[in-house]
Protein backbone atom coordinates (compact mmCIF):
# COMPACT_ATOMS: atom_id res chain seq x y z
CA UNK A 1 86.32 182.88 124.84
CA UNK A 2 89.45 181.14 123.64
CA UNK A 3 89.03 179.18 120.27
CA UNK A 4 90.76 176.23 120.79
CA UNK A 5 88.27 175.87 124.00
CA UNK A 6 85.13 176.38 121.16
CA UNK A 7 86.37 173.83 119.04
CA UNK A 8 87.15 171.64 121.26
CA UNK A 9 83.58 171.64 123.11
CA UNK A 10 81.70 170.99 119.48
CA UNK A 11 83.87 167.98 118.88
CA UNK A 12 83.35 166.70 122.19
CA UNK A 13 79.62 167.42 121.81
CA UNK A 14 79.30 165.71 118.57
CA UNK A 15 81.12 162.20 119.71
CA UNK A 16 78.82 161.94 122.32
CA UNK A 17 76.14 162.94 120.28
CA UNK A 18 77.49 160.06 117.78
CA UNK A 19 78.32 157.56 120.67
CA UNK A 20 74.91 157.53 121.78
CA UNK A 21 72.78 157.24 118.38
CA UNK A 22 75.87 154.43 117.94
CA UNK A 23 74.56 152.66 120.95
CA UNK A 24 70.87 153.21 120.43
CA UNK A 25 71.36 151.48 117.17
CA UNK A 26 73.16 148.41 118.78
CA UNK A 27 70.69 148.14 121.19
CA UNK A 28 67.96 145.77 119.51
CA UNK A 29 65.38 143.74 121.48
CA UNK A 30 64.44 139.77 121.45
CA UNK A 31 60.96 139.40 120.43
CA UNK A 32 59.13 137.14 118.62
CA UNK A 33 56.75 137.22 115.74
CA UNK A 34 53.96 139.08 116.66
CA UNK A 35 56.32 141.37 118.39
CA UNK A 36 58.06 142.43 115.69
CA UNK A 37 54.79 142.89 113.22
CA UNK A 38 53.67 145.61 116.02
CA UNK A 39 57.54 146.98 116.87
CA UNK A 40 58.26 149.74 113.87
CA UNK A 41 62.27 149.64 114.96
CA UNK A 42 64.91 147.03 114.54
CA UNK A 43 64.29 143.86 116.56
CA UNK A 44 66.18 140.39 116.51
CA UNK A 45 63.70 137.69 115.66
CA UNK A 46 64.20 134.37 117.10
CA UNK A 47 63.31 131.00 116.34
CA UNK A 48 64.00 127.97 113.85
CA UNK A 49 64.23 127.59 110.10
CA UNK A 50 61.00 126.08 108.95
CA UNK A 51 62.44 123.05 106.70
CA UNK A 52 59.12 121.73 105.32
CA UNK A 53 58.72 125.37 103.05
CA UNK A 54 61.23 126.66 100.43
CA UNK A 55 64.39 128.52 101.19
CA UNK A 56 65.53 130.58 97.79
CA UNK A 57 68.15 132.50 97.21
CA UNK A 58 67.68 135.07 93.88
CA UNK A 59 70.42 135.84 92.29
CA UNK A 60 68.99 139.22 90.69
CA UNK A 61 67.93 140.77 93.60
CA UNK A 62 70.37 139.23 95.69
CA UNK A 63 68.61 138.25 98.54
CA UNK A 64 67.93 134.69 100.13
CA UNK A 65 64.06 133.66 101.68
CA UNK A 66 63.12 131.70 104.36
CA UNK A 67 60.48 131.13 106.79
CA UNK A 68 61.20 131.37 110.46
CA UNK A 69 59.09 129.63 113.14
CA UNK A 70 59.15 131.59 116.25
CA UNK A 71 58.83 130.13 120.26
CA UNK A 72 55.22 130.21 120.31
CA UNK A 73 54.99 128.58 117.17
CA UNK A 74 53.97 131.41 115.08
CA UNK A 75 55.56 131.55 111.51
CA UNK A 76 56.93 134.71 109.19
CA UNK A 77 58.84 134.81 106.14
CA UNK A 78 62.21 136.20 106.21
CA UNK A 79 63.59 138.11 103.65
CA UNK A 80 67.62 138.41 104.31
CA UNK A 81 69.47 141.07 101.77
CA UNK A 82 72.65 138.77 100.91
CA UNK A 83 73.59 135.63 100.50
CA UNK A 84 72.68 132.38 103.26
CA UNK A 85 74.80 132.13 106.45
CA UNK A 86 77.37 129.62 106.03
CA UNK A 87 75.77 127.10 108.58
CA UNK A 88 72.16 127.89 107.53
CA UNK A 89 71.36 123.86 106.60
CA UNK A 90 72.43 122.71 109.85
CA UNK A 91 71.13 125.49 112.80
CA UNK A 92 69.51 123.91 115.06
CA UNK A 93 68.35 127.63 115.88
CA UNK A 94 68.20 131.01 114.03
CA UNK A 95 68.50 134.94 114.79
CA UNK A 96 67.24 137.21 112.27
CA UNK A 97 68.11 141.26 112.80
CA UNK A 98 65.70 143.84 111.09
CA UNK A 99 61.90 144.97 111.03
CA UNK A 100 59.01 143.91 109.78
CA UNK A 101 57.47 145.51 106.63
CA UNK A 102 54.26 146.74 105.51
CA UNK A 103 54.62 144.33 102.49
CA UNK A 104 54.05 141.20 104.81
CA UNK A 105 57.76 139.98 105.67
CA UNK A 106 60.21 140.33 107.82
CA UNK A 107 63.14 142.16 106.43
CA UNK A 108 66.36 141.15 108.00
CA UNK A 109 69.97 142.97 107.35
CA UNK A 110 71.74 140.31 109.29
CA UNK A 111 71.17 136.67 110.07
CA UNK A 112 73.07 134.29 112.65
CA UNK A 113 72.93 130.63 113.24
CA UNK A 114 73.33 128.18 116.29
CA UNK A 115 74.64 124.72 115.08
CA UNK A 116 75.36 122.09 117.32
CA UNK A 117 78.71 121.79 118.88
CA UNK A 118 81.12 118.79 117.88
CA UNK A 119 82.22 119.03 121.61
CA UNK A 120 78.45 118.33 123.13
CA UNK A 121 78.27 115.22 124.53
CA UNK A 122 75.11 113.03 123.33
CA UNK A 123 72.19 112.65 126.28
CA UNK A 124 71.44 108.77 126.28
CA UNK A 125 75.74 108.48 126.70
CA UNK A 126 75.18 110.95 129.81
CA UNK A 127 72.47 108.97 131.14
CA UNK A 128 74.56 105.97 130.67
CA UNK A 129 77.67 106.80 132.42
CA UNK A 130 75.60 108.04 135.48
């Protein structure tokens, strides 16, 4: 067999082999608390910030706490390696990507925010105008 038709198979075989653990890895579920304490794989965690516990960020260690308060009402703490989301104090809603640990927390590697939008009108003004 030609060379050129050898090498050019393996490299063809190994992006696809690449491409697809690429997308397996981008691929994480919605689920909520519970969910994620029985999932051993990466999950996004939804829900809100809990405001009436402590949110920390420790400088040593470099990694910010929080508790998040999922759909059904069920609560986890949240252990995000970095700093705080830029929005953090004023999501109205929070998605934390990661799994949960043995230790008792939810480790997250990536955390996004939902704040409200400047351009949302206010209900009672809706009502009003109707």
């Amino acid at each position: 067999m030609n060379p050129k038709v050898i090498v050019g198979s393996i490299i063809v075989i190994v992006f696809i082999i690449f491409g697809s653990y690429s997308f397996l890895e981008s691929n994480v579920e919605y689920t909520d608390v519970s969910g994620a304490m029985r999932s051993q794989k990466k999950v996004q965690l939804k829900g809100s910030w809990n405001r009436d516990k402590e949110a920390s960020f420790d400088p040593r260690t470099s990694q910010f706490t929080f508790y998040l308060i999922d759909e059904s009402g069920k609560e986890c703490k949240v252990v995000l390696e970095g700093a705080a989301p830029n929005n953090f104090e004023m999501a109205t809603s929070v998605v934390a990507k990661g799994r949960f640990l043995e230790e008792g927390y939810f480790h997250a590697t990536e955390v996004l925010t939902k704040c409200p939008s400047k351009y949302e009108a206010d209900p009672e003004d809706v009502k009003r105008k109707v």
